[in-house]
Every structure is written in structure tokens, then in C-alpha cells.
N, C-alpha and C. Protein backbone atom coordinates (compact mmCIF):
# COMPACT_ATOMS: atom_id res chain seq x y z
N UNK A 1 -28.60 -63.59 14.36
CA UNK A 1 -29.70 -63.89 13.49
C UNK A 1 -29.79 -62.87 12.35
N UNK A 2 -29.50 -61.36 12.78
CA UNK A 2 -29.80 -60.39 11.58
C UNK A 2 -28.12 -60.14 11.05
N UNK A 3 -27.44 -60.24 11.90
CA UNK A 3 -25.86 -60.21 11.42
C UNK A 3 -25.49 -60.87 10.34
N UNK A 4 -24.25 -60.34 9.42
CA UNK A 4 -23.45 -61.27 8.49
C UNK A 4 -22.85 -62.84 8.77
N UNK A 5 -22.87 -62.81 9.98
CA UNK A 5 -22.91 -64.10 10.33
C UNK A 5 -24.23 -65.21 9.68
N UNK A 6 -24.97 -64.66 10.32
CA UNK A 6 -26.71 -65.02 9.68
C UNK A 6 -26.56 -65.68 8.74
N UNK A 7 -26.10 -65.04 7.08
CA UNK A 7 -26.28 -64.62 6.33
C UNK A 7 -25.21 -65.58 4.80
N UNK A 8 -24.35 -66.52 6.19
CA UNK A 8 -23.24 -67.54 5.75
C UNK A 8 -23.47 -68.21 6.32
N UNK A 9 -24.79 -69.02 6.90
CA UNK A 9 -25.47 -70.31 7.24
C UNK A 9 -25.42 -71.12 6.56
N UNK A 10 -25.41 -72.50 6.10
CA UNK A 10 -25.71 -73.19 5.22
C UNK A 10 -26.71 -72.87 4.33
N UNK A 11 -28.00 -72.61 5.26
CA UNK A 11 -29.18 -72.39 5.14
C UNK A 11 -29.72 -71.57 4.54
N UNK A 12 -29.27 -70.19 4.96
CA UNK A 12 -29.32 -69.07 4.26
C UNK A 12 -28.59 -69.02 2.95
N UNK A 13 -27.36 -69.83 3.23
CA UNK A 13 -26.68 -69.51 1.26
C UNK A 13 -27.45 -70.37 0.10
N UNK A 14 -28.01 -71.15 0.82
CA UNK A 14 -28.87 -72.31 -0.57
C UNK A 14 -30.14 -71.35 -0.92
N UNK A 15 -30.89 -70.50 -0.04
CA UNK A 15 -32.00 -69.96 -0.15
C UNK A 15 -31.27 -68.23 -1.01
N UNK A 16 -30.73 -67.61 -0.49
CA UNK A 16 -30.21 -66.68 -1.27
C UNK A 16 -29.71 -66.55 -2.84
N UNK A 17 -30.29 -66.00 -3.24
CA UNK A 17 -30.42 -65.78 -4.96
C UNK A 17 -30.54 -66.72 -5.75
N UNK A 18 -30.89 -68.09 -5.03
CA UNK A 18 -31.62 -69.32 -5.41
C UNK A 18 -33.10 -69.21 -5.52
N UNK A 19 -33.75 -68.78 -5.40
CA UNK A 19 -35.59 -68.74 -4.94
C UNK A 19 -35.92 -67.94 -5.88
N UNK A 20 -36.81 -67.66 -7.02
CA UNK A 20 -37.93 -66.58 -7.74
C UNK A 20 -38.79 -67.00 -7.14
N UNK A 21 -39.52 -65.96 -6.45
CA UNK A 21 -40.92 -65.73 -6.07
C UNK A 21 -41.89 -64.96 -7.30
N UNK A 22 -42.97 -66.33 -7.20
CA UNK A 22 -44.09 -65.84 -8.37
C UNK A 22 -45.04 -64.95 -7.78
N UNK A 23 -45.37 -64.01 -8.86
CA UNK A 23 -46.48 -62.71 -8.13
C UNK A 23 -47.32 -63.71 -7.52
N UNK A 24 -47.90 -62.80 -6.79
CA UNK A 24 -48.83 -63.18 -5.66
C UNK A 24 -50.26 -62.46 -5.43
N UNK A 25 -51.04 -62.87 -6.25
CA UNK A 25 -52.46 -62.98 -6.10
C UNK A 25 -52.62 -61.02 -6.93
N UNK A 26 -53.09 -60.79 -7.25
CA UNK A 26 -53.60 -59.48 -7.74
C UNK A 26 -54.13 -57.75 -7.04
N UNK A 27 -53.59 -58.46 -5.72
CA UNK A 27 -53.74 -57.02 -4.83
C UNK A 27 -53.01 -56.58 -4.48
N UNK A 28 -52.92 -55.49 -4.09
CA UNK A 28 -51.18 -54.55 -2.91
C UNK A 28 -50.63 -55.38 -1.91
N UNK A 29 -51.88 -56.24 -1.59
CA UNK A 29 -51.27 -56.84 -0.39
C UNK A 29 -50.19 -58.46 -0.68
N UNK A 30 -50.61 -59.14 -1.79
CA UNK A 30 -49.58 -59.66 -2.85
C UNK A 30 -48.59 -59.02 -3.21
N UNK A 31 -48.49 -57.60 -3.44
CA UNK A 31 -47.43 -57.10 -4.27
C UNK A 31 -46.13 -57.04 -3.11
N UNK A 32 -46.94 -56.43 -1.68
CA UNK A 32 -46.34 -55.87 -0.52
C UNK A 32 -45.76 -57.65 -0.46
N UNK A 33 -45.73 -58.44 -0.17
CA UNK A 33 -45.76 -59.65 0.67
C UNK A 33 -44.08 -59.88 -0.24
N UNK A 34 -45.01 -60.19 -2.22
CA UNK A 34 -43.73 -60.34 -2.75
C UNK A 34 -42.38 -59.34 -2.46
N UNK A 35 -42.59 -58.17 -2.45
CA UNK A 35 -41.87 -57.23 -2.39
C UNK A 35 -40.60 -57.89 -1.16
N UNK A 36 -41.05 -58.21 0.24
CA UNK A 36 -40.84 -58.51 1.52
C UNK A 36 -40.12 -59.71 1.18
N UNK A 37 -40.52 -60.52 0.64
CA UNK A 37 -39.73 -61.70 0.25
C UNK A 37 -38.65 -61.71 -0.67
N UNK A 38 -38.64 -61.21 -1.41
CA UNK A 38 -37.81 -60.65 -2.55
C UNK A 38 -36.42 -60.00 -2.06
N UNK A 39 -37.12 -59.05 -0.62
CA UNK A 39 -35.82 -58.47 -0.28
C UNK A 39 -35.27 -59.63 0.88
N UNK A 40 -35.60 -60.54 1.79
CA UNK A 40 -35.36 -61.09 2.59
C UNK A 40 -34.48 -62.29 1.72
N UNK A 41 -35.22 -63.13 0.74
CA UNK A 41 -33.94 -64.57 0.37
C UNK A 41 -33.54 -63.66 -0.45
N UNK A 42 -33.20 -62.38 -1.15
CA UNK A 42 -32.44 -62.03 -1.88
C UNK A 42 -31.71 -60.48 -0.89
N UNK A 43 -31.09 -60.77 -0.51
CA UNK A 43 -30.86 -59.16 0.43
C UNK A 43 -29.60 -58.19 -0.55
N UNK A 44 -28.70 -58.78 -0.89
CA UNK A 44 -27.54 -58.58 -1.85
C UNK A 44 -27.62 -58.22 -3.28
N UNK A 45 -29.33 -58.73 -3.88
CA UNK A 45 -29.72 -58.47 -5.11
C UNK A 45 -29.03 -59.52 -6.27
N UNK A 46 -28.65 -60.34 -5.99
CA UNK A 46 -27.80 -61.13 -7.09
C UNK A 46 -28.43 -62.12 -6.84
N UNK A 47 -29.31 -62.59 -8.16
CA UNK A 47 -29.84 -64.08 -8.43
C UNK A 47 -28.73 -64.67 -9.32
N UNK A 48 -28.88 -66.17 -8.67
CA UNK A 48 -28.22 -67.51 -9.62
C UNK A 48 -28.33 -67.24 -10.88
N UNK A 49 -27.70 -66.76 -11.99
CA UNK A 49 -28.11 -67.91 -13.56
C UNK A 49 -29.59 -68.46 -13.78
N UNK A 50 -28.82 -69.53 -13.06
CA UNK A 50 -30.28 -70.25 -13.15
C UNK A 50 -30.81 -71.28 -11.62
N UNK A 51 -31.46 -69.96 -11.06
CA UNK A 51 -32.15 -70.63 -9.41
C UNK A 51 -32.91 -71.88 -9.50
N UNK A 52 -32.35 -72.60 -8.27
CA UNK A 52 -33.03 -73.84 -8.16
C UNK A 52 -34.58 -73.96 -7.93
N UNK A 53 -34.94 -72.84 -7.41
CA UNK A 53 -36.36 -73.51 -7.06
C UNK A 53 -36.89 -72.16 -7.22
N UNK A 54 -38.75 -72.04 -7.20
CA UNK A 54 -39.84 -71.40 -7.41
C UNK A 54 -40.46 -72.15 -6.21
N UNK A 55 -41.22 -70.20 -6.01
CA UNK A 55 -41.61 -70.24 -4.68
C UNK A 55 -43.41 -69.61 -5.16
N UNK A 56 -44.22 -70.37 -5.27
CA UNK A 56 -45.62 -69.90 -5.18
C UNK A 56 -46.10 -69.71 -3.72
N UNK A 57 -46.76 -68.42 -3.71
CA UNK A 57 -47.49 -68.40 -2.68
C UNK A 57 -48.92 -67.78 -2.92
N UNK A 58 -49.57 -68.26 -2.20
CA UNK A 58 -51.62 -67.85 -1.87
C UNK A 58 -51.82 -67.35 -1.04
N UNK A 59 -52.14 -66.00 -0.92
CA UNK A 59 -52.59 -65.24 0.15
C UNK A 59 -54.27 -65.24 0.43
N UNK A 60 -54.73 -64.89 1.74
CA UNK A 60 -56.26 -64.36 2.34
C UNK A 60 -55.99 -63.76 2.93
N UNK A 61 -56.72 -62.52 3.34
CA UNK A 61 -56.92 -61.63 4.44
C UNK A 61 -58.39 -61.83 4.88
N UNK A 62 -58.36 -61.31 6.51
CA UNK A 62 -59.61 -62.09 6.88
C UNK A 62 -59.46 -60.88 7.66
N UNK A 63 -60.57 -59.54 7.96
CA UNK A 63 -61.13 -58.94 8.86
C UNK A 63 -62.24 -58.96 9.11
N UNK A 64 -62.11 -59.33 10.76
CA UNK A 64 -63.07 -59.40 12.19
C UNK A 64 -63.11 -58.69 12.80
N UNK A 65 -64.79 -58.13 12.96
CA UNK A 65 -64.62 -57.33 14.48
C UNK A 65 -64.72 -58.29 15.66
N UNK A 66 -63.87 -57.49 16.37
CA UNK A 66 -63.78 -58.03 17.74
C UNK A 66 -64.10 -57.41 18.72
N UNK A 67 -64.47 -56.05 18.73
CA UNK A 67 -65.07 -55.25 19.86
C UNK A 67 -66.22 -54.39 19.12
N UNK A 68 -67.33 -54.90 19.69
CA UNK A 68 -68.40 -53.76 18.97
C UNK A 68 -69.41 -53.49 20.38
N UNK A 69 -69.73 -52.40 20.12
CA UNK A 69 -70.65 -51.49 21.35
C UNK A 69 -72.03 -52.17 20.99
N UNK A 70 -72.76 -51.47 21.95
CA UNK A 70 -74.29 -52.31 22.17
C UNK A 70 -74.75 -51.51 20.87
N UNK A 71 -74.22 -50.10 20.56
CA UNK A 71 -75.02 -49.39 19.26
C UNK A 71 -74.17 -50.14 17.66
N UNK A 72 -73.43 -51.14 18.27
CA UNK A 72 -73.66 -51.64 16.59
C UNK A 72 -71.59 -51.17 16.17
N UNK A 73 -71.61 -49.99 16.95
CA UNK A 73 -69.85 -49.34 16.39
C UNK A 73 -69.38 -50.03 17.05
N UNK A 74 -67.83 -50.68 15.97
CA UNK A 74 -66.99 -51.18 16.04
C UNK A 74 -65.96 -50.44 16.79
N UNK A 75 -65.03 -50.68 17.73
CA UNK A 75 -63.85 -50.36 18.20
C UNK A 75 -62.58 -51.30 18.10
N UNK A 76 -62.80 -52.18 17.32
CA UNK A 76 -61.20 -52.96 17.29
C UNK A 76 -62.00 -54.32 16.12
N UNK A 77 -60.63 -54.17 15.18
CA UNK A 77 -60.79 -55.41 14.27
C UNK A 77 -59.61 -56.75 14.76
N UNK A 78 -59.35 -57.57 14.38
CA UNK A 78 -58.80 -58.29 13.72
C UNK A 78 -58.20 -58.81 12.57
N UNK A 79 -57.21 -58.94 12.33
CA UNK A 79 -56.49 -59.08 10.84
C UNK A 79 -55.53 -59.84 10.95
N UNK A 80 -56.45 -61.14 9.80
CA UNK A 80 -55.48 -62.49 9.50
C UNK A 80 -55.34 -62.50 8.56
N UNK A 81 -53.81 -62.98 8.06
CA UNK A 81 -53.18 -63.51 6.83
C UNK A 81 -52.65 -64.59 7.22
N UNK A 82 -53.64 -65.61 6.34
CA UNK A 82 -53.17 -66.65 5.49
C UNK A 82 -52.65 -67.28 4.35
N UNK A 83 -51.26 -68.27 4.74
CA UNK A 83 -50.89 -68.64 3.20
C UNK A 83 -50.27 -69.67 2.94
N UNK A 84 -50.86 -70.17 2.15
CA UNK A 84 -49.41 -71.48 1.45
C UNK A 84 -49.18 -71.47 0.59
N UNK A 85 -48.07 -72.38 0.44
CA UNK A 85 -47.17 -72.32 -0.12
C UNK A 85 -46.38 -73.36 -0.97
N UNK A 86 -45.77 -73.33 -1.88
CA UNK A 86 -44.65 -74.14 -2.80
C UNK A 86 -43.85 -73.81 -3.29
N UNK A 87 -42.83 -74.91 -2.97
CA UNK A 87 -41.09 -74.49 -3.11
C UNK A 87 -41.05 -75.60 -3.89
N UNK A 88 -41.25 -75.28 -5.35
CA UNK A 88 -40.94 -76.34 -6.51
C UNK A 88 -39.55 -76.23 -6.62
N UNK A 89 -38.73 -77.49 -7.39
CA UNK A 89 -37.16 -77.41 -7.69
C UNK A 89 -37.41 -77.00 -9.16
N UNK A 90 -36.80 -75.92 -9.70
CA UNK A 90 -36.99 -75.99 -11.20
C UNK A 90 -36.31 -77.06 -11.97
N UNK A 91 -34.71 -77.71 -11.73
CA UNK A 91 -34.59 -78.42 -12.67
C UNK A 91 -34.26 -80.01 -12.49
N UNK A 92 -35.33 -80.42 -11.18
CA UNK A 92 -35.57 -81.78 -11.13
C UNK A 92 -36.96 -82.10 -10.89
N UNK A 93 -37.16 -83.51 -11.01
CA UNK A 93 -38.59 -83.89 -10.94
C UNK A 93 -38.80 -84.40 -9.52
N UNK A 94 -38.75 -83.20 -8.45
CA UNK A 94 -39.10 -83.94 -7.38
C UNK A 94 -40.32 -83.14 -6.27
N UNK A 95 -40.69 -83.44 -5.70
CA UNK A 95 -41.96 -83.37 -4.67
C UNK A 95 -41.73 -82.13 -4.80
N UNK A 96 -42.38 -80.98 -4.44
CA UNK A 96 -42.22 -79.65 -3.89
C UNK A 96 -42.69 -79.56 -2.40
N UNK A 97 -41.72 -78.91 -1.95
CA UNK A 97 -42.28 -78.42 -0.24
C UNK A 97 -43.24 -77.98 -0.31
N UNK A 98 -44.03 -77.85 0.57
CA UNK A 98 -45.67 -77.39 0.52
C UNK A 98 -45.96 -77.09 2.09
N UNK A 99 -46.47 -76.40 2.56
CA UNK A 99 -47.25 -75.83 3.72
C UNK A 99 -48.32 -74.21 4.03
N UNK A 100 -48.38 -74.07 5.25
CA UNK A 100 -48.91 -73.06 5.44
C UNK A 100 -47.92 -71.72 6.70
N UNK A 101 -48.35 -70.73 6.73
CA UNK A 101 -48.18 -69.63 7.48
C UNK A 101 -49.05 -69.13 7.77
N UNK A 102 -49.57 -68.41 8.65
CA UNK A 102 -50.25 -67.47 9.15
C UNK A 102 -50.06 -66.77 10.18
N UNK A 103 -50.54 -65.65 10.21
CA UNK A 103 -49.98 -63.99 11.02
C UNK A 103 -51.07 -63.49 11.33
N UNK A 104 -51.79 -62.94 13.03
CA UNK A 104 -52.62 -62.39 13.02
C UNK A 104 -51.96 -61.24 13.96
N UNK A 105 -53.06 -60.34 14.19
CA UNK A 105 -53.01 -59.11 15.05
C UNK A 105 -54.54 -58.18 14.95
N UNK A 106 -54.16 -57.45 15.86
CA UNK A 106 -55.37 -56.37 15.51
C UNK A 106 -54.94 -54.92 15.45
N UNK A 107 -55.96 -54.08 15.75
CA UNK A 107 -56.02 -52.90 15.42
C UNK A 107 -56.90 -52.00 15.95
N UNK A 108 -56.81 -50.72 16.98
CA UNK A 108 -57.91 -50.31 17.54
C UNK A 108 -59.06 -48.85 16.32
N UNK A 109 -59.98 -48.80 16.47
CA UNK A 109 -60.79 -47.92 15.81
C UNK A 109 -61.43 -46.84 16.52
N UNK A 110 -60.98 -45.31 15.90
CA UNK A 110 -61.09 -44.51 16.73
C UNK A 110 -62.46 -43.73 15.87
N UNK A 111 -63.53 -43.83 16.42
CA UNK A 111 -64.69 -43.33 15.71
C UNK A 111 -64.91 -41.99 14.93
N UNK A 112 -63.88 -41.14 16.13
CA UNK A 112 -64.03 -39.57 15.54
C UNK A 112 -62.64 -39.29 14.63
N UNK A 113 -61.48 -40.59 14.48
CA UNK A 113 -60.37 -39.91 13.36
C UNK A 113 -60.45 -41.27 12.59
N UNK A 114 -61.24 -41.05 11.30
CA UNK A 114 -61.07 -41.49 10.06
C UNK A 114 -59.08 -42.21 9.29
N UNK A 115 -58.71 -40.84 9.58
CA UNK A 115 -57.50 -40.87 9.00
C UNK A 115 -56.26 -41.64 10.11
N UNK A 116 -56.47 -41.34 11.52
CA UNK A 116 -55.96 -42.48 12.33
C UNK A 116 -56.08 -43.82 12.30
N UNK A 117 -57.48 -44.45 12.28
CA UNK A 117 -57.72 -45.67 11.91
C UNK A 117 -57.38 -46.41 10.63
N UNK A 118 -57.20 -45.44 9.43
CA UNK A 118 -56.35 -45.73 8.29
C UNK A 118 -55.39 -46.26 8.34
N UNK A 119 -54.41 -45.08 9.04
CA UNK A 119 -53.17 -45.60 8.79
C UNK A 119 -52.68 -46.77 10.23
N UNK A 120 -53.61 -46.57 11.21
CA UNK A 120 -53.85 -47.89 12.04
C UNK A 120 -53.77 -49.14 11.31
N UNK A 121 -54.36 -49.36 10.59
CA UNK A 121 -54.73 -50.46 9.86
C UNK A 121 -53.66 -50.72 8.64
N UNK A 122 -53.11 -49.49 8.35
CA UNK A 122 -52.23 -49.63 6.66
C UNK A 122 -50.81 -50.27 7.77
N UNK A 123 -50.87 -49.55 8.73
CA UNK A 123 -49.29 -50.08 9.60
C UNK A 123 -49.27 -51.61 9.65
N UNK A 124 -50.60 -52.00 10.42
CA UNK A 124 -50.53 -53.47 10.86
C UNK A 124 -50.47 -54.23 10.05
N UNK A 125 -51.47 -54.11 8.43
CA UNK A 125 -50.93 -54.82 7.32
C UNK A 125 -49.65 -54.75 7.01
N UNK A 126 -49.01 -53.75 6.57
CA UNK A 126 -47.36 -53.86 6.37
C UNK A 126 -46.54 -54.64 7.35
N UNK A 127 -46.69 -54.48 8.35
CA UNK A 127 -46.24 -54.95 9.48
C UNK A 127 -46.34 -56.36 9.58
N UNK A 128 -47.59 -57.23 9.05
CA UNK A 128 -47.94 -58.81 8.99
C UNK A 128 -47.16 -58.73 8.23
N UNK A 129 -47.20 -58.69 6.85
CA UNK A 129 -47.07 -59.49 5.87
C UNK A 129 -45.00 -58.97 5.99
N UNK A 130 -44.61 -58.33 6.39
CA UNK A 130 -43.13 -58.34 6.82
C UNK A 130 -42.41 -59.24 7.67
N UNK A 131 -43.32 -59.48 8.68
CA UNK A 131 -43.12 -60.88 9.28
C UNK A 131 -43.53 -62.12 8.62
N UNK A 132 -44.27 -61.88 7.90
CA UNK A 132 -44.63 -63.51 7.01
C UNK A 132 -43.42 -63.65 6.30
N UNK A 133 -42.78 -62.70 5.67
CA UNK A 133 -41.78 -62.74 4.52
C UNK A 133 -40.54 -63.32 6.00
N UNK A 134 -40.26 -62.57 6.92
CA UNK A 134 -39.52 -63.08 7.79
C UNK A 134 -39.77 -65.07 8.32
N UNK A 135 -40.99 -64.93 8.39
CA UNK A 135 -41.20 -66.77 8.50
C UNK A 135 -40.74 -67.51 7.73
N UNK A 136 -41.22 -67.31 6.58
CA UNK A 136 -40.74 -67.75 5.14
C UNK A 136 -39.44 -68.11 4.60
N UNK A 137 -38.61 -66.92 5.34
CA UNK A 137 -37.09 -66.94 5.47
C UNK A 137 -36.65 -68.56 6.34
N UNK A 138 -37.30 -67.95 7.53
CA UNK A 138 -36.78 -69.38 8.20
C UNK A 138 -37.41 -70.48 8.15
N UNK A 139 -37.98 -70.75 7.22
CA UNK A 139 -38.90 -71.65 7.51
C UNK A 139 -38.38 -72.31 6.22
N UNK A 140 -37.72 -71.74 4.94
CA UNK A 140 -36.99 -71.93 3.56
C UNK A 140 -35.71 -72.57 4.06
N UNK A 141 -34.90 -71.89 4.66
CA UNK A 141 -34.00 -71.90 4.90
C UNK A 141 -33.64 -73.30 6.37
N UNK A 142 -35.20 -73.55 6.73
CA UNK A 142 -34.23 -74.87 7.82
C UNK A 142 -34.84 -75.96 6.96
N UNK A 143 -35.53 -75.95 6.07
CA UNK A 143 -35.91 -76.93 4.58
C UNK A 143 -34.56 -77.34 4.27
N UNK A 144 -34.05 -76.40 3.57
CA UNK A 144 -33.48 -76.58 2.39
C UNK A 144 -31.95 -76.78 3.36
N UNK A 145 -31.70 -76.81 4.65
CA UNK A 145 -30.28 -77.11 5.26
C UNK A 145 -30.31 -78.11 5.76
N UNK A 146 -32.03 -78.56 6.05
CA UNK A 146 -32.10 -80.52 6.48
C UNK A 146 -31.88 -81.13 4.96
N UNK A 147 -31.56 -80.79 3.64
CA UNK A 147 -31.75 -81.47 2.64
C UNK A 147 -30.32 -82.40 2.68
């Protein structure tokens, strides 16, 4: 799956340096997502001339507490990313793929370290949206090898 084998799929060669991904929404967590995707259908760095298709995506983040004490403090969130998506063809007039993804997890909150729960939380975001870019991969790639 992560091998050079991988990587000379049908699947994988139509999606590789075929796809521009359009920025994605105006926060870090757009930038991070594109970033992730960018390196996954492009791993080699060499885009087509001229790539077949554009890839829009819409992100949400959604934090929940999920554990709170009788005094009100939180000890554990929740963190969802949601998104869909379109895989337009740039140079025909036909349907674009369209769906959704989503990635959850949580995160524990430690009352007396500020700076633990930070980077608690900065990990698990990086960490989603790396696997979304990983879904995306396969999820592009068994599209575009049923075509």
C-alpha cells in the first residue's frame, strides 16, 4: 500500500500529477489539509502540463466537550472534521465526483498544563486532517480506476 508498488496502480498513476487542489477555506487548518493532499496525489512533485481534473474541497471543524466535571471543567474534547468535495474534469463537460469525508477523535485536558493540552490538541488536528488527505487518496484513486 505505501510501497513503489502502490504507487504504479492504475489508480494511483491517473491521480498523480493529474489533480490541482484549490485552497481550502481561509484557516491553517485549510492550508494544513491542502498541504497533506498536495503531498499525497503528488508525492514525486511533477504535475501534468495540463491536469485533468480540480479538486475543491470544504472544510468544518466541530469541538465538543465530552467529559465535564460537576464544577463545570472540561477534561476531554472531541474533534470533527468535515468535508466535501469535487473532482471537476478540467477539459470536458462532464458531472464532477462529489461526496463527503469525515475524521473524528479526541483529546484529553489537563487543567494544571496549559501548554500540554495545546500541543494535545495541535497533534490531533495535524494528525486528522493527514488522514483525511490519506482518504482522499483512496477514495480519488478507486474513482478514477472504475472509470
Amino acid at each position: 500500500m505505501y510501497g513503489d508498488a502502490a504507487t504504479k496502480t492504475e489508480g494511483a498513476s491517473l491521480v498523480q500529477g493529474n489533480v490541482i487542489v484549490a485552497p481550502i477555506g481561509g484557516d491553517r487548518f485549510g492550508q494544513v489539509l491542502r498541504a497533506a493532499l498536495e503531498d499525497r496525489l503528488n508525492p514525486e512533485g511533477r504535475m501534468k502540463d495540463k491536469p485533468d481534473y480540480t479538486l475543491e474541497v470544504s472544510l468544518s471543524r466541530t469541538l465538543v466537550p465530552s467529559i465535564v466535571r460537576s464544577d463545570g471543567t472540561i477534561l476531554r474534547y472531541n474533534v470533527k472534521f468535515e468535508t466535501n468535495f469535487a473532482l471537476k474534469p478540467n477539459n470536458i463537460t462532464a458531472k464532477p465526483f462529489t461526496g463527503s469525508i469525515r475524521r473524528t477523535s479526541s483529546y484529553n485536558v489537563v487543567p494544571s498544563a496549559n501548554f500540554a493540552t495545546y500541543e494535545a490538541e495541535d497533534n490531533l488536528n495535524e494528525r486528522l486532517l493527514k488522514e483525511l488527505a490519506e482518504d482522499y487518496v483512496l477514495r480519488l484513486s478507486g474513482y478514477l480506476a472504475g472509470k
